[in-house]
PDB file of N, CA and C in Angstrom:
ATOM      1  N   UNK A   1     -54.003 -34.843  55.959  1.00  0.00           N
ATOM      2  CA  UNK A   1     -52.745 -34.120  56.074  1.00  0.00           C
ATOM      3  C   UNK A   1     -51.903 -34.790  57.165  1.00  0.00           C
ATOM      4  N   UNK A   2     -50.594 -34.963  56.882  1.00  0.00           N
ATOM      5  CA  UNK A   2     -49.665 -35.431  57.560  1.00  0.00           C
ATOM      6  C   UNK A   2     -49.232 -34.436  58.288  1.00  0.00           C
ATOM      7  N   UNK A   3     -48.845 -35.053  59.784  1.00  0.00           N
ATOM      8  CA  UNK A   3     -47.870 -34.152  60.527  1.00  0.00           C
ATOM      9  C   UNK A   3     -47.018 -33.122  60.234  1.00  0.00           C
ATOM     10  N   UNK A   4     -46.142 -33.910  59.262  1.00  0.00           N
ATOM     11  CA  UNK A   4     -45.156 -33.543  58.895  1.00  0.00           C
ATOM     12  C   UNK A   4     -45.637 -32.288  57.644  1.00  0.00           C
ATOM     13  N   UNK A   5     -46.835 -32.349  57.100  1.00  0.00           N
ATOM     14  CA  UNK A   5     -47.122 -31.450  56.008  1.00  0.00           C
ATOM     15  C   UNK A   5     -48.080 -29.889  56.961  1.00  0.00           C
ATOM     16  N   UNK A   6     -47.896 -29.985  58.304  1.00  0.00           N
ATOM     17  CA  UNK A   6     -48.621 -29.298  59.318  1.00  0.00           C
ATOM     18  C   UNK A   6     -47.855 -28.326  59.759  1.00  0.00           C
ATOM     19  N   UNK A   7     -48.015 -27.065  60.251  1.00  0.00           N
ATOM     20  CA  UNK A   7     -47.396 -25.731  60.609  1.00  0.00           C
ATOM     21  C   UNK A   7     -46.274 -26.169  61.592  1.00  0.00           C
ATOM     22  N   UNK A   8     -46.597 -26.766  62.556  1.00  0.00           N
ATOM     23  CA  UNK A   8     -45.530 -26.726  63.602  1.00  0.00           C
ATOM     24  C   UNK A   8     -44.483 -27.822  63.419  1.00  0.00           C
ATOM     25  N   UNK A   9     -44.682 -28.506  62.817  1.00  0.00           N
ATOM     26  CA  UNK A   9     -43.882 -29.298  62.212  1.00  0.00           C
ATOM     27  C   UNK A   9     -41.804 -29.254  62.527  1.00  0.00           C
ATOM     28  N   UNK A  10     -42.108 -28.023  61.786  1.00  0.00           N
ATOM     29  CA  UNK A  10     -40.183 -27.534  61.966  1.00  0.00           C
ATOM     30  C   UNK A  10     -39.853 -27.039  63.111  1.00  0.00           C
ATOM     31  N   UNK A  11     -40.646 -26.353  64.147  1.00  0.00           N
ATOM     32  CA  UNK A  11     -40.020 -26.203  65.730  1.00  0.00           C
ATOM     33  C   UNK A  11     -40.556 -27.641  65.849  1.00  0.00           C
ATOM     34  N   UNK A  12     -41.628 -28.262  66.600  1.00  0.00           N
ATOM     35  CA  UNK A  12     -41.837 -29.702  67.328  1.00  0.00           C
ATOM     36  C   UNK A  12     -40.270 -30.492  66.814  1.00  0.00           C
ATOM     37  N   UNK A  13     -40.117 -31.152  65.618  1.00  0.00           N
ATOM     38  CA  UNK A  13     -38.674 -31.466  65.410  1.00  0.00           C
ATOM     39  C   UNK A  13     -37.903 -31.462  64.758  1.00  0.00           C
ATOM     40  N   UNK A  14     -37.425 -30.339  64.295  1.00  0.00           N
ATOM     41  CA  UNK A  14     -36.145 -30.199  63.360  1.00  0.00           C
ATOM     42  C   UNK A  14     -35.650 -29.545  64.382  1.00  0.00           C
ATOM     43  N   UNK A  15     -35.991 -28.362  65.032  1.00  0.00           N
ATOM     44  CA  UNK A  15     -35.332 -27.651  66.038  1.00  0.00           C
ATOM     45  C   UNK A  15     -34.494 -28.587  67.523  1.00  0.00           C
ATOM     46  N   UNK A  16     -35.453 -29.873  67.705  1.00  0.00           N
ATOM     47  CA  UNK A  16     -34.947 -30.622  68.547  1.00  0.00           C
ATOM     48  C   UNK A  16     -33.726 -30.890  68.743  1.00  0.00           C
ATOM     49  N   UNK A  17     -32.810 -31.425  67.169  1.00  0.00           N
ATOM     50  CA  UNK A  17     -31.774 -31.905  66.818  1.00  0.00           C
ATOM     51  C   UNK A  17     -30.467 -31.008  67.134  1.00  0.00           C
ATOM     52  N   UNK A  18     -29.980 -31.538  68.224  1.00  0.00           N
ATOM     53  CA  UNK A  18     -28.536 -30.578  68.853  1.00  0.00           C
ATOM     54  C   UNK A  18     -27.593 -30.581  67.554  1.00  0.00           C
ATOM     55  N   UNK A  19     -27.399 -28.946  68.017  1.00  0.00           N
ATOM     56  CA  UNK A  19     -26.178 -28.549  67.265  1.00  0.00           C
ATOM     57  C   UNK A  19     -24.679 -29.580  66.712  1.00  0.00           C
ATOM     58  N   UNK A  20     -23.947 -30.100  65.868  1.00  0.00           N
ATOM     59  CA  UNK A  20     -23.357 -30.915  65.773  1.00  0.00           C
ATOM     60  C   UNK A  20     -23.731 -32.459  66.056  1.00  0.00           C
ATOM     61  N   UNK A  21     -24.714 -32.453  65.953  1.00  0.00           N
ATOM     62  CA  UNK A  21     -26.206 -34.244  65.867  1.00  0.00           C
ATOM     63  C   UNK A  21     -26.256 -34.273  64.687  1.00  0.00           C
ATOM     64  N   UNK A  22     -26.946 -35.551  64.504  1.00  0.00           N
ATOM     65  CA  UNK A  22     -27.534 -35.626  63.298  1.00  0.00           C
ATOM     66  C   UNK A  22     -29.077 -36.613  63.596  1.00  0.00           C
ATOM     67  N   UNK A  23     -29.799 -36.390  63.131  1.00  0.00           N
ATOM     68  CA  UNK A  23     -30.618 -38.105  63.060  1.00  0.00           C
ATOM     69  C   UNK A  23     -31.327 -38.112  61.995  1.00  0.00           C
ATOM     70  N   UNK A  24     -31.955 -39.202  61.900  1.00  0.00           N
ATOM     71  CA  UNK A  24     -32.473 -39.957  60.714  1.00  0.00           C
ATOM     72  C   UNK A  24     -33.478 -39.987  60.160  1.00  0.00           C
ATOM     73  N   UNK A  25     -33.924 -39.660  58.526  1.00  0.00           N
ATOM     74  CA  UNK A  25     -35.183 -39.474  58.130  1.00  0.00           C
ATOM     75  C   UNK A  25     -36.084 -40.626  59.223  1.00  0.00           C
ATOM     76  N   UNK A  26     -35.630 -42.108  59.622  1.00  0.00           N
ATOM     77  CA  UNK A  26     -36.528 -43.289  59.986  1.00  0.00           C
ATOM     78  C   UNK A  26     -36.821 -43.045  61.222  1.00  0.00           C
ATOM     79  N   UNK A  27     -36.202 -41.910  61.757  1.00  0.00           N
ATOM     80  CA  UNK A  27     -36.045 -41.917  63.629  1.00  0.00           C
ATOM     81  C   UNK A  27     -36.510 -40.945  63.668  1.00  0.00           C
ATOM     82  N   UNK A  28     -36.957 -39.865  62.495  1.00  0.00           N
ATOM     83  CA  UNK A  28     -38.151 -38.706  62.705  1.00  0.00           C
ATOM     84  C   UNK A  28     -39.226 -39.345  62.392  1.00  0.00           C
ATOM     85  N   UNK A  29     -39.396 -40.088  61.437  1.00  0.00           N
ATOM     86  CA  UNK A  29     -40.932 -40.768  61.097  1.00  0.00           C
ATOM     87  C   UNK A  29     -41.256 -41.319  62.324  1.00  0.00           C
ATOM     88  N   UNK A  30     -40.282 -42.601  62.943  1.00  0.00           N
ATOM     89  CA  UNK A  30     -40.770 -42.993  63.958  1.00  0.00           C
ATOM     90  C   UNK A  30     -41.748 -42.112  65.101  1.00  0.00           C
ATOM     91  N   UNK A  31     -41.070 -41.015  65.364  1.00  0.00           N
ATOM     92  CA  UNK A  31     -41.623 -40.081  66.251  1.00  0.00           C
ATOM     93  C   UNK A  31     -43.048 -39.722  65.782  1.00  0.00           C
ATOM     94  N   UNK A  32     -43.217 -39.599  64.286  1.00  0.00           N
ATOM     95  CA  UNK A  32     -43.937 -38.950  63.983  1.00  0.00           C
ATOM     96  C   UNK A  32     -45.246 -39.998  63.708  1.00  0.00           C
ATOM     97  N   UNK A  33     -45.062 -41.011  63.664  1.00  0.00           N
ATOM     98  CA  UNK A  33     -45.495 -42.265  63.023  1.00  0.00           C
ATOM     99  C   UNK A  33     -46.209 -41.894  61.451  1.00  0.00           C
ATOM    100  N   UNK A  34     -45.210 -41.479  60.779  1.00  0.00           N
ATOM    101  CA  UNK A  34     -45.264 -41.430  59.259  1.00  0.00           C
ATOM    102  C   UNK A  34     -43.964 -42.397  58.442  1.00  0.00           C
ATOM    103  N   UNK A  35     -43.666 -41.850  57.494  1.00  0.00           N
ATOM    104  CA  UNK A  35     -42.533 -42.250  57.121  1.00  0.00           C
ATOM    105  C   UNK A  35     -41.691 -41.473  56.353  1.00  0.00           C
ATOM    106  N   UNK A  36     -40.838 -42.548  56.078  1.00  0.00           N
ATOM    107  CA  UNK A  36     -39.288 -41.761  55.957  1.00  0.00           C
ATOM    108  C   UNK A  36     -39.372 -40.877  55.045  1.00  0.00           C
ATOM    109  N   UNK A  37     -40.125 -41.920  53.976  1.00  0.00           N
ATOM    110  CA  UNK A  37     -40.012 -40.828  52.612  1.00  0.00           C
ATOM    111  C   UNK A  37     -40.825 -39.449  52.454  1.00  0.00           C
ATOM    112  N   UNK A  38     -42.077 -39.270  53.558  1.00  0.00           N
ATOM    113  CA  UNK A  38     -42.542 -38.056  53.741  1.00  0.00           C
ATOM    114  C   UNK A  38     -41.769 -37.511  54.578  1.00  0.00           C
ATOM    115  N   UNK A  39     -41.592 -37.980  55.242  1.00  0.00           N
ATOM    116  CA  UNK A  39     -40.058 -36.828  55.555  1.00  0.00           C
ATOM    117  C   UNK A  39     -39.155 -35.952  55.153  1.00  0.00           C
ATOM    118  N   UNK A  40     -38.684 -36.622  54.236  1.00  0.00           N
ATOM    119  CA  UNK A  40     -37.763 -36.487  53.689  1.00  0.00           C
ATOM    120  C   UNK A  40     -38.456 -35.357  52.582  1.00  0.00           C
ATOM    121  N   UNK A  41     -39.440 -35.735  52.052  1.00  0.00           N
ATOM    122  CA  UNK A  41     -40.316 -34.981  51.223  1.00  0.00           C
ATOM    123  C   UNK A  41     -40.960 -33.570  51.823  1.00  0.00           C
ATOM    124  N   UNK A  42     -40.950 -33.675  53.084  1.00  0.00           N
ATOM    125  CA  UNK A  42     -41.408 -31.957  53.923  1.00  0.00           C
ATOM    126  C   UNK A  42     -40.216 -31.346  53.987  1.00  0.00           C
ATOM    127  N   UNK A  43     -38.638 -32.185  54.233  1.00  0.00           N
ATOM    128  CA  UNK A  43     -37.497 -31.114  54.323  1.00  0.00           C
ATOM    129  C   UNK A  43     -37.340 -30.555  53.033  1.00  0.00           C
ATOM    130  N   UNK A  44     -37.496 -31.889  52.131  1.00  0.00           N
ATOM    131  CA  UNK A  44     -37.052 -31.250  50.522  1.00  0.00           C
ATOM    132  C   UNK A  44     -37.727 -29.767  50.190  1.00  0.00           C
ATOM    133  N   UNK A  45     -39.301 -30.177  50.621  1.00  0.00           N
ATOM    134  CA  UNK A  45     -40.012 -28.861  50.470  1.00  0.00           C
ATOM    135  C   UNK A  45     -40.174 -27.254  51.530  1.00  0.00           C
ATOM    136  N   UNK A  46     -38.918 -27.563  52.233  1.00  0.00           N
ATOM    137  CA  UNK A  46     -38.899 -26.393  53.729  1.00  0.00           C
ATOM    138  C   UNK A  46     -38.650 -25.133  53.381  1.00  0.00           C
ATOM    139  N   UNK A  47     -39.749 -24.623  53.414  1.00  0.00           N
ATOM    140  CA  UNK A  47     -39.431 -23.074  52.780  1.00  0.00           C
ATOM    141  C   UNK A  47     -38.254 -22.094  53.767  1.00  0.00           C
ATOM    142  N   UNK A  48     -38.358 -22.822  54.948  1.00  0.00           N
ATOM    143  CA  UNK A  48     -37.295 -21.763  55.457  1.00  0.00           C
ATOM    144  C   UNK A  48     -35.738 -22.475  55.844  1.00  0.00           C
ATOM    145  N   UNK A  49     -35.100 -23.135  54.185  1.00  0.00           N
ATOM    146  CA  UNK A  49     -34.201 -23.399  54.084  1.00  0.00           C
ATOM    147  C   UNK A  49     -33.416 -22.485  53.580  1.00  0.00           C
ATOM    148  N   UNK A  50     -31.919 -22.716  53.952  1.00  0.00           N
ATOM    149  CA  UNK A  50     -31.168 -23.709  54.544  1.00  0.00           C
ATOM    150  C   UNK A  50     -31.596 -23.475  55.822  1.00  0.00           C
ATOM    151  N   UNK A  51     -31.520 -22.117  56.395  1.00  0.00           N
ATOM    152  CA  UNK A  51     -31.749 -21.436  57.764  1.00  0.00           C
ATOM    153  C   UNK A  51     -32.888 -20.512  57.743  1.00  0.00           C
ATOM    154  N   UNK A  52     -33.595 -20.360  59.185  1.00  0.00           N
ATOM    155  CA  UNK A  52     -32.986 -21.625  60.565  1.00  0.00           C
ATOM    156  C   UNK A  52     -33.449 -22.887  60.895  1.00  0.00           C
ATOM    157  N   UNK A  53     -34.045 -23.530  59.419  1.00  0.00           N
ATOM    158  CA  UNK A  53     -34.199 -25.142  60.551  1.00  0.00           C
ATOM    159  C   UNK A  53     -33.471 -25.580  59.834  1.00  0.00           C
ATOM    160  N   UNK A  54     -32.483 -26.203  60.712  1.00  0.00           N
ATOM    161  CA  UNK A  54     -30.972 -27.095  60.376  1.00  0.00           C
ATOM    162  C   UNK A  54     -31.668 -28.432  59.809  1.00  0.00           C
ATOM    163  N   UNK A  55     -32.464 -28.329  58.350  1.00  0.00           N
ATOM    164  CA  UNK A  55     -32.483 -29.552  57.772  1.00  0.00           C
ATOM    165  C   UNK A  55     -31.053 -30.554  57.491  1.00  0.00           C
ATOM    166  N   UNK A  56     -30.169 -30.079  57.403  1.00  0.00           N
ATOM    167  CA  UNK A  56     -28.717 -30.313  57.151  1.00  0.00           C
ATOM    168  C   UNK A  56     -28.587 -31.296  57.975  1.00  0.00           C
ATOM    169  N   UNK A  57     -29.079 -31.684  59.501  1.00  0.00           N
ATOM    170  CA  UNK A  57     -29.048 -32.491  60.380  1.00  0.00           C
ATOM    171  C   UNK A  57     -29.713 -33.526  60.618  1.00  0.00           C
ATOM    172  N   UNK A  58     -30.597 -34.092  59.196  1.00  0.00           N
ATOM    173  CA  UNK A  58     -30.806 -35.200  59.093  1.00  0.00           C
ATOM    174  C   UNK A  58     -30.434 -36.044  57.907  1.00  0.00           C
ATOM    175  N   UNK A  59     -30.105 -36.873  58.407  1.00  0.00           N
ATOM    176  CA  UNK A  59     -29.290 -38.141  57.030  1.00  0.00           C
ATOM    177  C   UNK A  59     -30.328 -39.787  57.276  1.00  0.00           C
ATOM    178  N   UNK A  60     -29.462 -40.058  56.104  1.00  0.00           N
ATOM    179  CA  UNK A  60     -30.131 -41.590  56.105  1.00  0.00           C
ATOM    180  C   UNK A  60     -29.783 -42.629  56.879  1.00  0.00           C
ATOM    181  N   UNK A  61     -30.589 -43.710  57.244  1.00  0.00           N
ATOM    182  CA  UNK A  61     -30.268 -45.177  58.160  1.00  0.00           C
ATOM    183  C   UNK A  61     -28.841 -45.292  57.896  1.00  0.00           C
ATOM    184  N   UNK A  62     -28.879 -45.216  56.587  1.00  0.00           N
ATOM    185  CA  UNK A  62     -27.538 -46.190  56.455  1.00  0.00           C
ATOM    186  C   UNK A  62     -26.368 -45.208  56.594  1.00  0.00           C
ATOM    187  N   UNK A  63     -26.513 -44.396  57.188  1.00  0.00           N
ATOM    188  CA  UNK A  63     -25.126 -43.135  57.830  1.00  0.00           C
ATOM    189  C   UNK A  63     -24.541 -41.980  56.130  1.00  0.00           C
ATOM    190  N   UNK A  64     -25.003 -42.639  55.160  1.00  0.00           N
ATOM    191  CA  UNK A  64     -25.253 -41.347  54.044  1.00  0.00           C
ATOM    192  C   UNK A  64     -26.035 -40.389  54.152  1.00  0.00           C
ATOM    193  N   UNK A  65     -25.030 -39.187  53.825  1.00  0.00           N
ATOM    194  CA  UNK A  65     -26.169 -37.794  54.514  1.00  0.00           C
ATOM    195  C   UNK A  65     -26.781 -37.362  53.417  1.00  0.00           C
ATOM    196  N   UNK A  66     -27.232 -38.663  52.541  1.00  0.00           N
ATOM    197  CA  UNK A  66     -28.687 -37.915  51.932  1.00  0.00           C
ATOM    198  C   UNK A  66     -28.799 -36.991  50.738  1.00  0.00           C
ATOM    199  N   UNK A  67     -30.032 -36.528  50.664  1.00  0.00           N
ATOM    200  CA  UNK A  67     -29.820 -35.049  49.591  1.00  0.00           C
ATOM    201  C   UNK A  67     -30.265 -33.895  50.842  1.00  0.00           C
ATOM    202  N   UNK A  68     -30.246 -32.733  49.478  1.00  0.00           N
ATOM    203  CA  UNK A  68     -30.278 -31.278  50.483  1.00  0.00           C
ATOM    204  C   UNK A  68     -30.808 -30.661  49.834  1.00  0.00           C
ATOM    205  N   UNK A  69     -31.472 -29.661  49.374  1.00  0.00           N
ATOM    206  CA  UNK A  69     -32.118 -28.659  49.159  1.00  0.00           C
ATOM    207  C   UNK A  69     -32.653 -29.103  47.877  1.00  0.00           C
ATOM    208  N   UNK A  70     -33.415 -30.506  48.034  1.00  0.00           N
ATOM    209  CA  UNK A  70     -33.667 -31.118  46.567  1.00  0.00           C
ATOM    210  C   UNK A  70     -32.711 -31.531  45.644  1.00  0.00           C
ATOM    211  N   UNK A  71     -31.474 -31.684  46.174  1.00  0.00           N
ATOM    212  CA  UNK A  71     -30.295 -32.151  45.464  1.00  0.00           C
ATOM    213  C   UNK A  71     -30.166 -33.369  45.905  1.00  0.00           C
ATOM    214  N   UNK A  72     -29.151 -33.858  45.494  1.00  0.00           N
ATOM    215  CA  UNK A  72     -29.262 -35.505  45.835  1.00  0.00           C
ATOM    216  C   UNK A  72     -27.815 -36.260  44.923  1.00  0.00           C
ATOM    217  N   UNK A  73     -27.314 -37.383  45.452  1.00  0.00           N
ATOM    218  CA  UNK A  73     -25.850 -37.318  44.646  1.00  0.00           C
ATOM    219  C   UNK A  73     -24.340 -36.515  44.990  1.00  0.00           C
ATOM    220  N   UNK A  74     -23.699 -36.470  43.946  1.00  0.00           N
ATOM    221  CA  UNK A  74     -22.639 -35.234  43.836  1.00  0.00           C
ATOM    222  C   UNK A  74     -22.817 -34.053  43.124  1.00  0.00           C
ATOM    223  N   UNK A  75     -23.322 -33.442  43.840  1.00  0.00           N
ATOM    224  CA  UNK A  75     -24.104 -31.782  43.122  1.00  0.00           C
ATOM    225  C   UNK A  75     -23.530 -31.076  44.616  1.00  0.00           C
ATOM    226  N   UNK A  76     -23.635 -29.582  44.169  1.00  0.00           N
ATOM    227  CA  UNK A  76     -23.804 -28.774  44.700  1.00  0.00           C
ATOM    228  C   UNK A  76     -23.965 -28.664  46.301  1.00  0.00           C
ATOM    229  N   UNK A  77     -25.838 -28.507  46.277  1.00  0.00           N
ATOM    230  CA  UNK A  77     -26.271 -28.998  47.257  1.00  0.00           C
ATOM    231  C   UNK A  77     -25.966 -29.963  48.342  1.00  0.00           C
ATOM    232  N   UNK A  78     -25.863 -30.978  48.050  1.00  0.00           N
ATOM    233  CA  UNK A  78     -24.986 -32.012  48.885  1.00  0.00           C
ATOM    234  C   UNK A  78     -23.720 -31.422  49.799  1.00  0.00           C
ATOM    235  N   UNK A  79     -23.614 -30.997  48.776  1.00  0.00           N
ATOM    236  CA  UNK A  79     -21.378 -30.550  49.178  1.00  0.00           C
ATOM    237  C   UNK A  79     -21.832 -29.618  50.519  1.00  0.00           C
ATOM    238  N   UNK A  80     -22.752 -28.926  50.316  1.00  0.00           N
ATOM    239  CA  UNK A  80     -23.165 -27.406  50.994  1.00  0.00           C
ATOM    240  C   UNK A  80     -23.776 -28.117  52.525  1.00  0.00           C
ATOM    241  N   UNK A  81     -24.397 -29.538  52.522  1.00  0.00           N
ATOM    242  CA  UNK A  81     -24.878 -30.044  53.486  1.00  0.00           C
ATOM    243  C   UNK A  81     -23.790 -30.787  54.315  1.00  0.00           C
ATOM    244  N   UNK A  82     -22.787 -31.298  53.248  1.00  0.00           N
ATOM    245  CA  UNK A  82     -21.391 -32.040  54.113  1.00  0.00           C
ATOM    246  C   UNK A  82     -20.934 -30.875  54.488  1.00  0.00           C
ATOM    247  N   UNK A  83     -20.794 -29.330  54.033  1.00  0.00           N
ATOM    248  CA  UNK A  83     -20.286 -28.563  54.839  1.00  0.00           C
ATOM    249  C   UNK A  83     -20.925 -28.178  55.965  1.00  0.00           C
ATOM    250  N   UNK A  84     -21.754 -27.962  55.997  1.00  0.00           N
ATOM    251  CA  UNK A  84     -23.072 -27.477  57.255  1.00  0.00           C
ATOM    252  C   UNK A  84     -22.572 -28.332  58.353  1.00  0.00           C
ATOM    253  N   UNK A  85     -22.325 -29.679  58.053  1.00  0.00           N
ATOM    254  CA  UNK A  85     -22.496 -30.543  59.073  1.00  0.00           C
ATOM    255  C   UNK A  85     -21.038 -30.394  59.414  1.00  0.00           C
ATOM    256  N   UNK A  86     -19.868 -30.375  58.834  1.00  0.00           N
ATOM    257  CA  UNK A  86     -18.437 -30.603  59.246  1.00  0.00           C
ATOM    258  C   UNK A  86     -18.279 -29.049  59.861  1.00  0.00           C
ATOM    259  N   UNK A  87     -18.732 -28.062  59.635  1.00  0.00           N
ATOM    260  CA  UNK A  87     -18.972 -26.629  60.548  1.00  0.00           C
ATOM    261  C   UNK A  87     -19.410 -26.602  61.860  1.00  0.00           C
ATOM    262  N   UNK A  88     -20.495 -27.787  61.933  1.00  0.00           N
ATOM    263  CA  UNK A  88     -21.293 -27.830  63.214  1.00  0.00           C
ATOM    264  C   UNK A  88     -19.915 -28.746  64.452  1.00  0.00           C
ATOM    265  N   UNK A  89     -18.941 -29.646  63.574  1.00  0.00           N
ATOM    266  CA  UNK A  89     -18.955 -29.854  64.396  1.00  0.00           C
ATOM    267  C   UNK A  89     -18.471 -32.133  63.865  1.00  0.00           C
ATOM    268  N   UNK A  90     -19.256 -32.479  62.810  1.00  0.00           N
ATOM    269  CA  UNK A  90     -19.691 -34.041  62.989  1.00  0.00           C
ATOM    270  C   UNK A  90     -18.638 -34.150  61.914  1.00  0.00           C
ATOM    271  N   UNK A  91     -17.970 -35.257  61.845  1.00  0.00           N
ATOM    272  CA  UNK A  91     -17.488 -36.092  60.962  1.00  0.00           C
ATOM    273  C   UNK A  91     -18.230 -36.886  59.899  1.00  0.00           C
ATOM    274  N   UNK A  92     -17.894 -36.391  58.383  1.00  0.00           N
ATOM    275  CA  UNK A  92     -18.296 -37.177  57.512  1.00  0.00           C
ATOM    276  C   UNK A  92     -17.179 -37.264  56.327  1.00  0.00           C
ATOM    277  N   UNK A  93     -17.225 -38.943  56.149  1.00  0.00           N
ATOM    278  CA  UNK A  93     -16.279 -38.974  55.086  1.00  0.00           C
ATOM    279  C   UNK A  93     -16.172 -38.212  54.008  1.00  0.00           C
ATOM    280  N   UNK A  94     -15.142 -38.577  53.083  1.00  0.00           N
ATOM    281  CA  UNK A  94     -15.309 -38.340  51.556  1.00  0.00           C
ATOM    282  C   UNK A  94     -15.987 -38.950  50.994  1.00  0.00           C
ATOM    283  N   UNK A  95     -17.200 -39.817  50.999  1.00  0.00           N
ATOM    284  CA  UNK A  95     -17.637 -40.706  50.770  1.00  0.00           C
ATOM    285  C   UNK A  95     -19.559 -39.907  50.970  1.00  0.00           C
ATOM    286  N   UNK A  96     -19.192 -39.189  51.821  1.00  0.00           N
ATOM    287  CA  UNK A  96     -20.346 -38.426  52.496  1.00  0.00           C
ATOM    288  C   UNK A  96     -21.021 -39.338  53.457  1.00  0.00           C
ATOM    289  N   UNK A  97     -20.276 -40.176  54.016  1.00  0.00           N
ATOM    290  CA  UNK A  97     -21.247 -40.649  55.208  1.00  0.00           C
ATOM    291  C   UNK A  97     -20.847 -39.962  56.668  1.00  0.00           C
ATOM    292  N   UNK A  98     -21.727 -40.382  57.265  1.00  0.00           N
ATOM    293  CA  UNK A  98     -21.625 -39.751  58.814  1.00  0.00           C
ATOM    294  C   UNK A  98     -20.591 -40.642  59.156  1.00  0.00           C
ATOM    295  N   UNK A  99     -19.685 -40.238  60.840  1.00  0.00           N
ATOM    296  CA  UNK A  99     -18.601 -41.235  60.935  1.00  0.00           C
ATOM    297  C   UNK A  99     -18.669 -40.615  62.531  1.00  0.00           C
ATOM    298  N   UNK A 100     -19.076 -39.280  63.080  1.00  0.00           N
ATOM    299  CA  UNK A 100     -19.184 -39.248  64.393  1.00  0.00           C
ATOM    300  C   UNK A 100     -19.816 -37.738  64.152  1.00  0.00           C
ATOM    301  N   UNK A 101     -20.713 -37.432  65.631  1.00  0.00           N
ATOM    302  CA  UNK A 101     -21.257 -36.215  65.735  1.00  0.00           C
ATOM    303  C   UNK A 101     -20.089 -35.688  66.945  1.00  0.00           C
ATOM    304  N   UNK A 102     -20.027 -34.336  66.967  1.00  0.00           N
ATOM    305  CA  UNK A 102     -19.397 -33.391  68.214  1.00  0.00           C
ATOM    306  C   UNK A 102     -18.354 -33.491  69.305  1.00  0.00           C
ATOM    307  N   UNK A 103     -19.611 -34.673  69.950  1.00  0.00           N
ATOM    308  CA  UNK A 103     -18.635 -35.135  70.970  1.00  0.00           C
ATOM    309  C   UNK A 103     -18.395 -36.601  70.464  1.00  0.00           C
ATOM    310  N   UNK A 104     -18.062 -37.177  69.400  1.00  0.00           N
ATOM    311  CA  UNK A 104     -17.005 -38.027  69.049  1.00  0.00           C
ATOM    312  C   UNK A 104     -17.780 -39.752  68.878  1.00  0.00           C
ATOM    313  N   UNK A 105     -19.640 -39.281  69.715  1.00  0.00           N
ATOM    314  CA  UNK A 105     -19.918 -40.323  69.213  1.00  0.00           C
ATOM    315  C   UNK A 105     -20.629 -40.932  68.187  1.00  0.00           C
ATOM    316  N   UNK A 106     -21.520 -41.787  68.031  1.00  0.00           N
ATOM    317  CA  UNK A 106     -22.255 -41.943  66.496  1.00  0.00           C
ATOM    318  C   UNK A 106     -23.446 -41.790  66.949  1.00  0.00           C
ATOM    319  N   UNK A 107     -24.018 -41.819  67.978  1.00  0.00           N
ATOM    320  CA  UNK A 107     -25.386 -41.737  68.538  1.00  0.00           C
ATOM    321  C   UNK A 107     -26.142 -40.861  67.379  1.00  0.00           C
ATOM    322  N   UNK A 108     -27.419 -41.204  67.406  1.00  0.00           N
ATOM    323  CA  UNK A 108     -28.430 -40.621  66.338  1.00  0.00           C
ATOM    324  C   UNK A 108     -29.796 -40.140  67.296  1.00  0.00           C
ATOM    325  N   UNK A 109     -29.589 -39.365  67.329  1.00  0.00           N
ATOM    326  CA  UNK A 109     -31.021 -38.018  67.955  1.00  0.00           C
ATOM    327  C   UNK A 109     -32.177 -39.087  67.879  1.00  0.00           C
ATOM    328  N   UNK A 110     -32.445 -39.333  69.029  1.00  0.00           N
ATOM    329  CA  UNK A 110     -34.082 -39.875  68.560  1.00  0.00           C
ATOM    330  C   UNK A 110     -35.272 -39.614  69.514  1.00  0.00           C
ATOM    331  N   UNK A 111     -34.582 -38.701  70.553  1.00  0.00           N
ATOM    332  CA  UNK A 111     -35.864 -38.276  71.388  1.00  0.00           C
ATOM    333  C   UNK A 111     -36.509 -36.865  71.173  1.00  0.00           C
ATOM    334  N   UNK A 112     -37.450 -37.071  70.517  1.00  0.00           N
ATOM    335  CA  UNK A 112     -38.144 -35.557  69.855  1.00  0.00           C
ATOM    336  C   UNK A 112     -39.075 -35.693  70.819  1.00  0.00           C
ATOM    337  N   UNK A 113     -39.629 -36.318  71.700  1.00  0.00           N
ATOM    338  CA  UNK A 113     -40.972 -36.337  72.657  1.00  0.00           C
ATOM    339  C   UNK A 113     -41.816 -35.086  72.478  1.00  0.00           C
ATOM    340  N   UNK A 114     -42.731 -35.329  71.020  1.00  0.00           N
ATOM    341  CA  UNK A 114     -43.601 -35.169  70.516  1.00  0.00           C
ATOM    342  C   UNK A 114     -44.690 -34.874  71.799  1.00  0.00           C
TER     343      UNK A 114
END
């Protein structure tokens, strides 16, 4: 069993990620020393979505925010995660990429000190 497939999982770090942040399926694995795609695969499966663990606040390397509640693309879901995030606070295109968090910069969350 992976970390990430383990109880504490969503406080240790999803909760980490400041309000109007974002960071990256690759910069939670890192922490976690798993990977991206199980990552990505424990948010898909987060039973206590949308709220309160702000899965919404992690996107991909390449500054696309990804899928959301098992959505993925131009659906629904997605739209509901570019809103989450432009509520909090971060800039993302029409395009759906990230372009700045809160305070205006691009920085990406990466200290979960596990």
């Amino acid at each position: 069993m992976t970390f990430v497939h383990r109880p504490g999982f969503w406080r240790a770090v999803i909760y980490k990620i400041p309000r109007g942040h974002v960071s990256t399926y690759k910069a939670m694995s890192d922490a976690l020393r798993s990977s991206p795609r199980a990552v990505g695969q424990a948010l898909k499966l987060n039973p206590f979505a949308p709220l309160p663990v702000p899965c919404h606040r992690v996107i991909a390397t390449s500054l696309a925010i990804g899928g959301f509640s098992g959505g993925s693309g131009d659906c629904e879901n997605v739209a509901d995660k570019r809103a989450k995030l432009i509520k909090e606070g971060c800039r993302i295109n029409n395009y759906y990429e990230f372009e700045a968090n809160v305070d205006g910069t691009k920085d990406i969350f990466v200290d979960f000190k596990l």
